[in-house]
PDB file of N, CA and C in Angstrom:
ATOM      1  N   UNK A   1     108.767 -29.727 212.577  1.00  0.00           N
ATOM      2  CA  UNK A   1     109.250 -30.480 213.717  1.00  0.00           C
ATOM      3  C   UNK A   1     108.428 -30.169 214.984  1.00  0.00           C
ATOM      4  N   UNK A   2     108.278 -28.890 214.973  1.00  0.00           N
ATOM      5  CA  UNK A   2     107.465 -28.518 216.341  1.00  0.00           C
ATOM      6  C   UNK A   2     105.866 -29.369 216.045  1.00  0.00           C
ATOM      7  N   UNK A   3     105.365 -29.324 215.412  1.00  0.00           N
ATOM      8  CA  UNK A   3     103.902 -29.542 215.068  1.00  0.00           C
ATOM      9  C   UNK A   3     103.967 -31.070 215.631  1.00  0.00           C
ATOM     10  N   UNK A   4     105.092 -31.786 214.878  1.00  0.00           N
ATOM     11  CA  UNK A   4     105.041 -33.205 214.903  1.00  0.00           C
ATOM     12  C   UNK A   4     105.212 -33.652 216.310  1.00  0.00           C
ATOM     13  N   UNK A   5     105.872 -32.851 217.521  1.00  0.00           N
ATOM     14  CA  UNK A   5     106.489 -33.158 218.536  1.00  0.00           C
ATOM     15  C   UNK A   5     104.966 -32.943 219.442  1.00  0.00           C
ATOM     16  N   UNK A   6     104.263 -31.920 219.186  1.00  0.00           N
ATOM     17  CA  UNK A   6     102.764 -31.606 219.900  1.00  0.00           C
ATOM     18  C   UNK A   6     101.994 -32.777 219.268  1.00  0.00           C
ATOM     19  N   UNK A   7     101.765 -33.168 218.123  1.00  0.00           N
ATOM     20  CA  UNK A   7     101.112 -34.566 217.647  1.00  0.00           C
ATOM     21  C   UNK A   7     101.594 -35.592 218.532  1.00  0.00           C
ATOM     22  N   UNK A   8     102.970 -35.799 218.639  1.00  0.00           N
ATOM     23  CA  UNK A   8     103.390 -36.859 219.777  1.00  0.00           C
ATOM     24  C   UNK A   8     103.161 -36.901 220.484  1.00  0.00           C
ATOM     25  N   UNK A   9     102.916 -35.818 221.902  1.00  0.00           N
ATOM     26  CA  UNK A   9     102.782 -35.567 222.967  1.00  0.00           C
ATOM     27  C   UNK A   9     101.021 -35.786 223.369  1.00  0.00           C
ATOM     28  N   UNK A  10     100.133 -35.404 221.971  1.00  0.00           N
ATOM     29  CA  UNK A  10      98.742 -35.472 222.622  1.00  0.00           C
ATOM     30  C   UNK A  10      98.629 -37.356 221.735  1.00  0.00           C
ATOM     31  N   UNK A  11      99.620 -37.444 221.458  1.00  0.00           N
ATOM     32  CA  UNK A  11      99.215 -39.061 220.838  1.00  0.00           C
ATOM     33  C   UNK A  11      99.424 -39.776 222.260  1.00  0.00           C
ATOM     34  N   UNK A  12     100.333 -39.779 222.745  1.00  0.00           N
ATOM     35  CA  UNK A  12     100.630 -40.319 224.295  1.00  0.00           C
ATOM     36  C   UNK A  12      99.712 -39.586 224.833  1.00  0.00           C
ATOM     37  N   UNK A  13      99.331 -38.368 225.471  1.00  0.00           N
ATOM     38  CA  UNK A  13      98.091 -38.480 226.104  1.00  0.00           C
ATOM     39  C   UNK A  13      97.242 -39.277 226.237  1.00  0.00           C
ATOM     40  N   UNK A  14      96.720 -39.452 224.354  1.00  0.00           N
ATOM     41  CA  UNK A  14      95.133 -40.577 224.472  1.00  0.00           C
ATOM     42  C   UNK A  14      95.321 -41.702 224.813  1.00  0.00           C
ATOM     43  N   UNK A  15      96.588 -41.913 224.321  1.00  0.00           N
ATOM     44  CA  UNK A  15      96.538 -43.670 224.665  1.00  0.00           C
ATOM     45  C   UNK A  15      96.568 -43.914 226.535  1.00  0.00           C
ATOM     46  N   UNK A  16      97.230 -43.239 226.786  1.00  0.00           N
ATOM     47  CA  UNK A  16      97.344 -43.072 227.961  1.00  0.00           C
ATOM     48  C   UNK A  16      95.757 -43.078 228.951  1.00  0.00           C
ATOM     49  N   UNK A  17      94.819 -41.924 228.315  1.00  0.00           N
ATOM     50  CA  UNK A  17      93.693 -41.786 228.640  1.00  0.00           C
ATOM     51  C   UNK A  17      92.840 -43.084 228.030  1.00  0.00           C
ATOM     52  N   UNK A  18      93.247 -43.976 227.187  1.00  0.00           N
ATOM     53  CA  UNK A  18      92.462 -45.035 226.634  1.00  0.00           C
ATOM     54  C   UNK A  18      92.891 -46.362 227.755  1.00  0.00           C
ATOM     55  N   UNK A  19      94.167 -45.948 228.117  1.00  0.00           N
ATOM     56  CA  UNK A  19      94.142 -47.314 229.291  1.00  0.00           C
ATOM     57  C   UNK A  19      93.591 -46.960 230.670  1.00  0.00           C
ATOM     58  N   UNK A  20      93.576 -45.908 230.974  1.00  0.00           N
ATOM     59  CA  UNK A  20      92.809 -45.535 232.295  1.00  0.00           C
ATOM     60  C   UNK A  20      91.267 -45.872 232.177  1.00  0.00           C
ATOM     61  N   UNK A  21      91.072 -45.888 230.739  1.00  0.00           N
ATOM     62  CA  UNK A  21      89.438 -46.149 230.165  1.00  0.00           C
ATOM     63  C   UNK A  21      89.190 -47.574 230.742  1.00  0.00           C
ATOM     64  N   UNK A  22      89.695 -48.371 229.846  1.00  0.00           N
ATOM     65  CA  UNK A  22      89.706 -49.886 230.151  1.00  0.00           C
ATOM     66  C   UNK A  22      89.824 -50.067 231.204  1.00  0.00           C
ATOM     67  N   UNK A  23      91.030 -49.770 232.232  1.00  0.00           N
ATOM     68  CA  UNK A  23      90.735 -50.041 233.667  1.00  0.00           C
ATOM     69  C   UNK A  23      89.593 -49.516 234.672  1.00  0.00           C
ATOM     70  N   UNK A  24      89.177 -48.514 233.667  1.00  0.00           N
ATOM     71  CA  UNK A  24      87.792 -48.115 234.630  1.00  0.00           C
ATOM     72  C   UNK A  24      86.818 -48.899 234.455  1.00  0.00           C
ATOM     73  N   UNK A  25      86.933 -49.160 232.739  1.00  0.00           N
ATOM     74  CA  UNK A  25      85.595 -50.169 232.343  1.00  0.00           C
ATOM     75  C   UNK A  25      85.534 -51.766 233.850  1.00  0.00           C
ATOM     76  N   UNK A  26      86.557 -51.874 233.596  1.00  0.00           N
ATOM     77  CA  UNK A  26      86.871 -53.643 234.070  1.00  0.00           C
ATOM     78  C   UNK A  26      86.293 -53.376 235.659  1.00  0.00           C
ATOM     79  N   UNK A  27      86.645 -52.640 236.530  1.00  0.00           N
ATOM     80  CA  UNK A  27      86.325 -51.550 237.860  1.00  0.00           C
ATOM     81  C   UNK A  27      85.031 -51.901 237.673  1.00  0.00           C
ATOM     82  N   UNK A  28      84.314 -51.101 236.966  1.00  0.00           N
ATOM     83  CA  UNK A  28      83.064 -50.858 237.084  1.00  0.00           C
ATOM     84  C   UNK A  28      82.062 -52.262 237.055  1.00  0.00           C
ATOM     85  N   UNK A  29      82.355 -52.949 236.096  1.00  0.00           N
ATOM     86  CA  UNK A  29      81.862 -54.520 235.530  1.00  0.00           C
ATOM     87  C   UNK A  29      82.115 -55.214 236.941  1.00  0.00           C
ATOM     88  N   UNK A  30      83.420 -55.641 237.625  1.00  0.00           N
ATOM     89  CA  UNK A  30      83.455 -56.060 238.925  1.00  0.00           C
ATOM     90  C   UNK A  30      82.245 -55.131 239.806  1.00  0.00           C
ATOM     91  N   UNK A  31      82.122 -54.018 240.165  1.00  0.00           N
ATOM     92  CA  UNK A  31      81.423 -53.549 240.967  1.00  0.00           C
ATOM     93  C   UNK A  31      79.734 -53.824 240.627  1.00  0.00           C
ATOM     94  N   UNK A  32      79.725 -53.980 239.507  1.00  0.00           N
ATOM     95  CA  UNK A  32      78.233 -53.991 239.104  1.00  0.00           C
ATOM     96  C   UNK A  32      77.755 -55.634 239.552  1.00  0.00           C
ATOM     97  N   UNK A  33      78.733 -56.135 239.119  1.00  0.00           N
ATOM     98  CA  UNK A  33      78.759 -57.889 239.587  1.00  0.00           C
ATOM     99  C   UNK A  33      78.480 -57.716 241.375  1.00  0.00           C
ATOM    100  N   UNK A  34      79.403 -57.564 241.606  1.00  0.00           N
ATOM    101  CA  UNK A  34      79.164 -57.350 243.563  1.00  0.00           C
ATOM    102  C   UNK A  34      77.488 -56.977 243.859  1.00  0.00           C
ATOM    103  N   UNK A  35      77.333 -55.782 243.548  1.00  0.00           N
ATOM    104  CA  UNK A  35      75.971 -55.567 243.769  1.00  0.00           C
ATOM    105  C   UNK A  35      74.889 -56.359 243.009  1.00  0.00           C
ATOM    106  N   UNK A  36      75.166 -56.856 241.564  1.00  0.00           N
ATOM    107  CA  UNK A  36      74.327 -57.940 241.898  1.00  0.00           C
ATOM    108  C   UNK A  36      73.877 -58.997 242.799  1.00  0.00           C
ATOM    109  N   UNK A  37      75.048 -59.916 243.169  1.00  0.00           N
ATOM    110  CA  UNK A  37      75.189 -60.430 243.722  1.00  0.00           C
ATOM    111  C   UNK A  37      74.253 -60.334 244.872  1.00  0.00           C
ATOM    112  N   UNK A  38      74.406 -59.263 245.394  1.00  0.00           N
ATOM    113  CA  UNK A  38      73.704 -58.655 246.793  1.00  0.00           C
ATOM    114  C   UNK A  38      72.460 -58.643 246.717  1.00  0.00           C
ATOM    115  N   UNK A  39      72.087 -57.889 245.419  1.00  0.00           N
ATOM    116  CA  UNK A  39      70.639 -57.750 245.084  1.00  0.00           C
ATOM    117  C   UNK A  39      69.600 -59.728 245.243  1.00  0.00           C
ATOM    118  N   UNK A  40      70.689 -60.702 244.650  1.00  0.00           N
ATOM    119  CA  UNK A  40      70.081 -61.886 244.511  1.00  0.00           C
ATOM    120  C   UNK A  40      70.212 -62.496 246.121  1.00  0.00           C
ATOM    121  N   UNK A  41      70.988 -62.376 246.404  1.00  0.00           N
ATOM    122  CA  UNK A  41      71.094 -62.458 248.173  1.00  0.00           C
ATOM    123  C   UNK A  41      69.519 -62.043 248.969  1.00  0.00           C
ATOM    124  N   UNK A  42      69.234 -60.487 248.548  1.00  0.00           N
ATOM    125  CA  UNK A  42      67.861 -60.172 249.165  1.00  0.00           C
ATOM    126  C   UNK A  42      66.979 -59.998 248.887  1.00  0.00           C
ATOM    127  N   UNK A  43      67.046 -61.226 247.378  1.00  0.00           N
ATOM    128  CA  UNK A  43      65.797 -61.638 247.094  1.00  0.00           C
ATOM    129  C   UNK A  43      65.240 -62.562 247.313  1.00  0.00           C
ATOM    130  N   UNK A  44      66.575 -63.400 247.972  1.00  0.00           N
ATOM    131  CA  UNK A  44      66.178 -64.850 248.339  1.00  0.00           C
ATOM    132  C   UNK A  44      65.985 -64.426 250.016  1.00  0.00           C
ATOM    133  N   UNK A  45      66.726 -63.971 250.569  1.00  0.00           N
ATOM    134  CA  UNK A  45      65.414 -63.540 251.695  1.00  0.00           C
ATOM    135  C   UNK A  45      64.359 -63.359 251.908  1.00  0.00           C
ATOM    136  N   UNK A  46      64.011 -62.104 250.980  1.00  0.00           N
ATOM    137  CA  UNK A  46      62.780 -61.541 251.279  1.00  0.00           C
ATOM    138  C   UNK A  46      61.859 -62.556 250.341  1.00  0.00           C
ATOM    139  N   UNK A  47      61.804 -63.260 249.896  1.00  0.00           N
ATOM    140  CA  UNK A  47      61.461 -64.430 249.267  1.00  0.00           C
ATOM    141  C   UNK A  47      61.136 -65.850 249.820  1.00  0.00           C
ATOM    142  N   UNK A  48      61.876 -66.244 250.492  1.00  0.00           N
ATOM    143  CA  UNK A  48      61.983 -67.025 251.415  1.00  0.00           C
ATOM    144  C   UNK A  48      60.788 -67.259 252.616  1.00  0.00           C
ATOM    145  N   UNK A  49      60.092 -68.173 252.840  1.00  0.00           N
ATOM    146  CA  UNK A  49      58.678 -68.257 253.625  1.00  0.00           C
ATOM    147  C   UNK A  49      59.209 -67.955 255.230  1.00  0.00           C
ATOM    148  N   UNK A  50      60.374 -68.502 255.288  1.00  0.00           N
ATOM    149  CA  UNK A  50      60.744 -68.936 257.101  1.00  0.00           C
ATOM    150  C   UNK A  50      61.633 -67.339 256.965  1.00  0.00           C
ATOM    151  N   UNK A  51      61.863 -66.670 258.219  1.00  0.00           N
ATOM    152  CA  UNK A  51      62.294 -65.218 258.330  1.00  0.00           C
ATOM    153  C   UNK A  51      63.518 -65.381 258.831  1.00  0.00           C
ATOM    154  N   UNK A  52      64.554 -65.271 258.355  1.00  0.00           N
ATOM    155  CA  UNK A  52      65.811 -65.664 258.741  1.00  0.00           C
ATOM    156  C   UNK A  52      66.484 -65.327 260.076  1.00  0.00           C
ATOM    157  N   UNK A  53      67.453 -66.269 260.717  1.00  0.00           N
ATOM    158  CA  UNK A  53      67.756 -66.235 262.059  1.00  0.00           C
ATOM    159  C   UNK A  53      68.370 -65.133 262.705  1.00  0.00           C
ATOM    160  N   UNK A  54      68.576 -64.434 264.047  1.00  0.00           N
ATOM    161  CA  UNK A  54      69.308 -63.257 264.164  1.00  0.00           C
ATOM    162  C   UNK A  54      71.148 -63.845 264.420  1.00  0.00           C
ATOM    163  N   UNK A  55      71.806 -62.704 263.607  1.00  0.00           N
ATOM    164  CA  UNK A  55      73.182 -63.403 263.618  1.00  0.00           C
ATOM    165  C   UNK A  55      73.654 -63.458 261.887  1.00  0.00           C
ATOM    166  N   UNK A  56      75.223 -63.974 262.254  1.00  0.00           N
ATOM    167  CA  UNK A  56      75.175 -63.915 260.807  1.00  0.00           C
ATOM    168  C   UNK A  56      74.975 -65.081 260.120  1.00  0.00           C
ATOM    169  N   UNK A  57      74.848 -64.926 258.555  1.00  0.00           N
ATOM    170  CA  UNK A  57      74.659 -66.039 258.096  1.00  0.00           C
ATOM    171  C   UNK A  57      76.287 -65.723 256.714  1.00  0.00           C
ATOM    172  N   UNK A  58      76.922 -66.646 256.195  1.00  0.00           N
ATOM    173  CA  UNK A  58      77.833 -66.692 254.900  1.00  0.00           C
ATOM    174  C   UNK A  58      77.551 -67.768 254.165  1.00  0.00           C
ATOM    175  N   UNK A  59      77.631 -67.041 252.626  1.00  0.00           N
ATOM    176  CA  UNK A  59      77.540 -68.050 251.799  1.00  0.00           C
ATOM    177  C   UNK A  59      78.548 -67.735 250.467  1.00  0.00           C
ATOM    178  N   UNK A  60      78.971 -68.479 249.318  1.00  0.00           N
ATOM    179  CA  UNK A  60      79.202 -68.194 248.198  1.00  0.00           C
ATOM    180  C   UNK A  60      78.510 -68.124 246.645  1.00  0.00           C
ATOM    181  N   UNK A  61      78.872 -67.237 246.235  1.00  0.00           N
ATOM    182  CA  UNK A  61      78.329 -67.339 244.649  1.00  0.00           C
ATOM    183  C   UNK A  61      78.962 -67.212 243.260  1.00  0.00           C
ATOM    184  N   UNK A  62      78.743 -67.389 242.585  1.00  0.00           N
ATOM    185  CA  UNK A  62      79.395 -67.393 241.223  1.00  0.00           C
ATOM    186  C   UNK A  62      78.515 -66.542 240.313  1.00  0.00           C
ATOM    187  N   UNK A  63      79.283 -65.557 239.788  1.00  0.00           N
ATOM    188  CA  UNK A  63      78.649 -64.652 239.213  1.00  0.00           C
ATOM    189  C   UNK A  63      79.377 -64.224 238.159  1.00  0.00           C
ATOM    190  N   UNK A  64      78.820 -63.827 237.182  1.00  0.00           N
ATOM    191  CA  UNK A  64      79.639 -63.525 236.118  1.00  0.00           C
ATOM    192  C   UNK A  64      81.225 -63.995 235.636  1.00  0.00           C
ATOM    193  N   UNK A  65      81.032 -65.242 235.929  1.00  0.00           N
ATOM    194  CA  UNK A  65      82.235 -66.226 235.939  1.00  0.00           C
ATOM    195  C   UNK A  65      83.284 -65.683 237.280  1.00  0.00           C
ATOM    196  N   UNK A  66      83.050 -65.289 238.486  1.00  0.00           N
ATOM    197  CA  UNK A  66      83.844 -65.146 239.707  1.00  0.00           C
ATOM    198  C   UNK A  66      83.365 -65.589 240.796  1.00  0.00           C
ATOM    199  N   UNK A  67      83.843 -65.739 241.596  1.00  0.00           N
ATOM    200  CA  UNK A  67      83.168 -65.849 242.799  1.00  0.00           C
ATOM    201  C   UNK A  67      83.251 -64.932 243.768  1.00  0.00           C
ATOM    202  N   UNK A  68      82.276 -64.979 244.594  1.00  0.00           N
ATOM    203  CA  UNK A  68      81.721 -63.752 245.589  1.00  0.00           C
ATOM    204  C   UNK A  68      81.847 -64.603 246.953  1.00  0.00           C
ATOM    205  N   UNK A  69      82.163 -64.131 247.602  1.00  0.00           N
ATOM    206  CA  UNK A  69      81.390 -64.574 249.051  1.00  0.00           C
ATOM    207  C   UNK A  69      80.998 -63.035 249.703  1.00  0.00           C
ATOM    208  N   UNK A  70      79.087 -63.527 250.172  1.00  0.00           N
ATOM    209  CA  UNK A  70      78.478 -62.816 251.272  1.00  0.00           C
ATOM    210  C   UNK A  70      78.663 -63.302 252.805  1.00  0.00           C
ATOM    211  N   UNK A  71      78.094 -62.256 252.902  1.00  0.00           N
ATOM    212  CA  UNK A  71      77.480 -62.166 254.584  1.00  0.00           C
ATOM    213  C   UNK A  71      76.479 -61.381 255.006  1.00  0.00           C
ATOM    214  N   UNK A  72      75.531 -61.764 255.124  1.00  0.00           N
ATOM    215  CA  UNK A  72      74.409 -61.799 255.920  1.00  0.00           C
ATOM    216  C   UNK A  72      73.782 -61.495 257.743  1.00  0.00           C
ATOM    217  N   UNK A  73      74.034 -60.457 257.661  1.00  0.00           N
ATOM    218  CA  UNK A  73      73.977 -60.438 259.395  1.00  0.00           C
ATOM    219  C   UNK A  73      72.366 -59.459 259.572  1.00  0.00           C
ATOM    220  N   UNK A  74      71.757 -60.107 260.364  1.00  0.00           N
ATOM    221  CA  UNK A  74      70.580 -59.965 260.682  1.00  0.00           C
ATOM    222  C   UNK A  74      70.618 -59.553 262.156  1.00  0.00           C
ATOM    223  N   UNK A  75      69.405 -58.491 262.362  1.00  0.00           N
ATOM    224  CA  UNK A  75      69.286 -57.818 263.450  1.00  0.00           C
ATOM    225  C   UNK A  75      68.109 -57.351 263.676  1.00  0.00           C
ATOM    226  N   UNK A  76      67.440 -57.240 265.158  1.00  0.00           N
ATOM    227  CA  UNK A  76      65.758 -56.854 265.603  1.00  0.00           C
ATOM    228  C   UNK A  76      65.985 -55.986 265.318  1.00  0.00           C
ATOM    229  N   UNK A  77      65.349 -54.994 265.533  1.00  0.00           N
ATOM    230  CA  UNK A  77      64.769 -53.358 264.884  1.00  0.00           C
ATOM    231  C   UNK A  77      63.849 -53.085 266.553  1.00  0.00           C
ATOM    232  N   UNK A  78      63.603 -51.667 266.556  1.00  0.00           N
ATOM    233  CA  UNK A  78      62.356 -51.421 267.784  1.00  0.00           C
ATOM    234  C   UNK A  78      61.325 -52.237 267.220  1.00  0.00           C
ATOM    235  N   UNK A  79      60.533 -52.192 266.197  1.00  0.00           N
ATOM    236  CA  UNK A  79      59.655 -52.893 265.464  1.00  0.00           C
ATOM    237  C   UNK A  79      59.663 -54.161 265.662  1.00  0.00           C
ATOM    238  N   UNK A  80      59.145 -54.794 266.371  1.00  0.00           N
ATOM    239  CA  UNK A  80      58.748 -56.346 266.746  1.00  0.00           C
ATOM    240  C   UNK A  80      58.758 -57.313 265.363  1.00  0.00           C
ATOM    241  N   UNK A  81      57.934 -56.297 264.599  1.00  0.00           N
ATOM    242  CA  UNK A  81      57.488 -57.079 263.134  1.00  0.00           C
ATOM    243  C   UNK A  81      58.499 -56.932 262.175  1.00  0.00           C
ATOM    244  N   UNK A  82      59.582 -56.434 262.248  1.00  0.00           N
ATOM    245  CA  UNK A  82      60.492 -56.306 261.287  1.00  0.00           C
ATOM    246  C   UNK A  82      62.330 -57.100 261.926  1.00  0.00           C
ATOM    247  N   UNK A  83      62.950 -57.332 261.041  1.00  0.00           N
ATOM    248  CA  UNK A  83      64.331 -57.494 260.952  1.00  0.00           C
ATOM    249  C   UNK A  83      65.351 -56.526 259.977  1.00  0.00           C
ATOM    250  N   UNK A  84      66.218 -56.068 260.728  1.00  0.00           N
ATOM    251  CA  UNK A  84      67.186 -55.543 259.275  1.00  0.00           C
ATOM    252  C   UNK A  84      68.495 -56.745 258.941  1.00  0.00           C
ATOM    253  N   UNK A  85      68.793 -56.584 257.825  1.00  0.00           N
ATOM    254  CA  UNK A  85      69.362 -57.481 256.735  1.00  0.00           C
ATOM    255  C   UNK A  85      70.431 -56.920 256.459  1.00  0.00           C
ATOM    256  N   UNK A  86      71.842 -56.557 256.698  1.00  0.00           N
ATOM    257  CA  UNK A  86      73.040 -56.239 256.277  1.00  0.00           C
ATOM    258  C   UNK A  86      74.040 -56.915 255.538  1.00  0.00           C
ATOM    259  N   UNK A  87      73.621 -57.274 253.746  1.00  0.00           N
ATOM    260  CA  UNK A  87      74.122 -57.928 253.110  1.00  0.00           C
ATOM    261  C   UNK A  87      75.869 -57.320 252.661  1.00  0.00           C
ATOM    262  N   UNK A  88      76.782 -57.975 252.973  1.00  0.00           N
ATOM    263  CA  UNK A  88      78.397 -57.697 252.663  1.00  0.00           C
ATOM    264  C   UNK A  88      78.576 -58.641 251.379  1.00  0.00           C
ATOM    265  N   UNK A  89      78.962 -58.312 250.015  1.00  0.00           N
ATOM    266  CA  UNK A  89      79.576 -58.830 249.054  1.00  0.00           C
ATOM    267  C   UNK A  89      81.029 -58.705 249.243  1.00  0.00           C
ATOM    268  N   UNK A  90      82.014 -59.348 248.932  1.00  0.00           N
ATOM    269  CA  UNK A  90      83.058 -59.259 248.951  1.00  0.00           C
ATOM    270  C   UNK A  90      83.560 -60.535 247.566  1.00  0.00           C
ATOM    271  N   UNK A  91      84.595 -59.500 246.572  1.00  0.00           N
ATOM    272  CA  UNK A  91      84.998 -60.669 245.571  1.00  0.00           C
ATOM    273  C   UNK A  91      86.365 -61.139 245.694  1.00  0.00           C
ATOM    274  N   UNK A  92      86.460 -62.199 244.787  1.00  0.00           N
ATOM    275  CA  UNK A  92      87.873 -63.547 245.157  1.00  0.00           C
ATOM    276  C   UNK A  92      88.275 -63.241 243.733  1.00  0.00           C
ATOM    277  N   UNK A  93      90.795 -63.384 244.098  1.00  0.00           N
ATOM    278  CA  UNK A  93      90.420 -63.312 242.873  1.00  0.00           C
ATOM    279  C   UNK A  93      91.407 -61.964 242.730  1.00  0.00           C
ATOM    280  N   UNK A  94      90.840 -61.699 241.254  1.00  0.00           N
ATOM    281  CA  UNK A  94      91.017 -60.245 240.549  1.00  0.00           C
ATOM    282  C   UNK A  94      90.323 -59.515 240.771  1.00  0.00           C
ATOM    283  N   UNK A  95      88.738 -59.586 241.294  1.00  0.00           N
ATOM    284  CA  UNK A  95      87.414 -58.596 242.421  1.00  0.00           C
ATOM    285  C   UNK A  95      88.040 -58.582 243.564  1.00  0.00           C
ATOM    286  N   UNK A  96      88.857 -59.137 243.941  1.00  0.00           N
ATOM    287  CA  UNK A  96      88.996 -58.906 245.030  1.00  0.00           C
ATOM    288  C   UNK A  96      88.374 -57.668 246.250  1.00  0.00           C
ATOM    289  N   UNK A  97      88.849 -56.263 245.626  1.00  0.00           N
ATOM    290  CA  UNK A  97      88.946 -55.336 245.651  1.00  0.00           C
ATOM    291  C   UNK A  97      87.451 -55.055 245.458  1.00  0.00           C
ATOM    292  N   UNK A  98      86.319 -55.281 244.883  1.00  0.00           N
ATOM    293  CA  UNK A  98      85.037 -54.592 244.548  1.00  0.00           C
ATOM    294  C   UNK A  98      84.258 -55.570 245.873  1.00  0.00           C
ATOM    295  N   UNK A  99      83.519 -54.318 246.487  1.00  0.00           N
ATOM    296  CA  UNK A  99      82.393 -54.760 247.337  1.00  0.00           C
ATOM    297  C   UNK A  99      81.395 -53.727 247.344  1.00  0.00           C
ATOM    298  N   UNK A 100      79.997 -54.675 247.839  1.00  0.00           N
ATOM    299  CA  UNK A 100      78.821 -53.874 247.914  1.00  0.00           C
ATOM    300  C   UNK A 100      78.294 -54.354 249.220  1.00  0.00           C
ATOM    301  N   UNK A 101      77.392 -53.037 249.865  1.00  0.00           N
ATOM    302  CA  UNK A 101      76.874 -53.323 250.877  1.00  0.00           C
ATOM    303  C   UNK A 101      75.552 -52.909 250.724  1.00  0.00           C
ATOM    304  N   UNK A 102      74.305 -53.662 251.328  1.00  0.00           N
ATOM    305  CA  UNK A 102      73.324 -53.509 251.047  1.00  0.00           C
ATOM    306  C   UNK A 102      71.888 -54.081 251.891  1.00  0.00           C
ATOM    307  N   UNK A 103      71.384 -52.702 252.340  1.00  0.00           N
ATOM    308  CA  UNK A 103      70.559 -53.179 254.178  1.00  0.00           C
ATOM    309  C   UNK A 103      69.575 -53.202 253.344  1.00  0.00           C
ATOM    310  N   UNK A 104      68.586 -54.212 254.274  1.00  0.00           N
ATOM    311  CA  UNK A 104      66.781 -54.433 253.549  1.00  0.00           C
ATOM    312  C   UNK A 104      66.484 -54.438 254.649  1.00  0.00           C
ATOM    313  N   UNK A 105      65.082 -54.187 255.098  1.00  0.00           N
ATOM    314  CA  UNK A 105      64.228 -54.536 256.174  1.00  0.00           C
ATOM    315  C   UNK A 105      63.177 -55.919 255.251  1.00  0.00           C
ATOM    316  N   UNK A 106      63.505 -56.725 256.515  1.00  0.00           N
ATOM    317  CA  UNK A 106      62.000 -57.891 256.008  1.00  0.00           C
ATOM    318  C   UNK A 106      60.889 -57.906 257.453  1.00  0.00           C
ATOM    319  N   UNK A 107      60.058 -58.065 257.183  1.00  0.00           N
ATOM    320  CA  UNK A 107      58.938 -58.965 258.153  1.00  0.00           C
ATOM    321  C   UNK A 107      59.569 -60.161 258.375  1.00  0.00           C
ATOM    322  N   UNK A 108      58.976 -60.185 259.929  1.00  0.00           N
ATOM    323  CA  UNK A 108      59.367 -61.302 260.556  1.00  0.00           C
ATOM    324  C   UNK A 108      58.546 -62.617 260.101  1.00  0.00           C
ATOM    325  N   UNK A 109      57.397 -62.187 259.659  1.00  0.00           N
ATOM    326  CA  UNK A 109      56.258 -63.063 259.721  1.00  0.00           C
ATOM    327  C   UNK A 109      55.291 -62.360 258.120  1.00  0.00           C
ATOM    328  N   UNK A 110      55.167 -63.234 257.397  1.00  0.00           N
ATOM    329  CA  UNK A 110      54.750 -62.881 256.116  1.00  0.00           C
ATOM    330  C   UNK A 110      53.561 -63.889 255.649  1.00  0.00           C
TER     331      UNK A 110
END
């Protein structure tokens, strides 16, 4: 009886530890999505021929079947020749909750 009652007790443990698993997995998959997101955001900047305006800019995306909305806020630097890029992911939804943030410097002039 005793043996069987410690078998019970670490049987509820795992399962227990197997759903904290899954909810970490699902966590993580949203977060990895966000920062994509971001990453494709400042590639199409720094990509982009014309050097984007100072101020912010918002847009939406669809990513891994969700949607995202960024923001984009741009700012001079001492550096004449440069801008910094402060990309905000934020997800809709069940992401709600997962965001990435993510600064680039571009040239003004390329």
């Amino acid at each position: 009886m005793v043996a069987l009652a410690i078998f019970s007790l670490a049987a509820l443990a795992m399962v227990r530890l197997q759903g904290y698993s899954v909810r970490s997995t699902s966590n993580l998959s949203d977060s990895s999505m966000a920062w994509q997101v971001a990453r494709n955001v400042a590639v199409e900047i720094l990509s982009n021929p014309t050097p984007p305006t100072l101020g912010e800019t918002r847009g939406d995306a669809l990513n891994g079947g969700q949607n995202w909305q960024w923001t984009a806020t741009t700012r001079s630097t001492d550096d004449s020749r440069l801008v910094t890029v402060d990309i905000d992911v934020v997800g809709t939804g069940n992401a709600a909750q997962r965001k990435a943030r993510l600064t680039i410097a571009r040239p003004v002039e390329q």
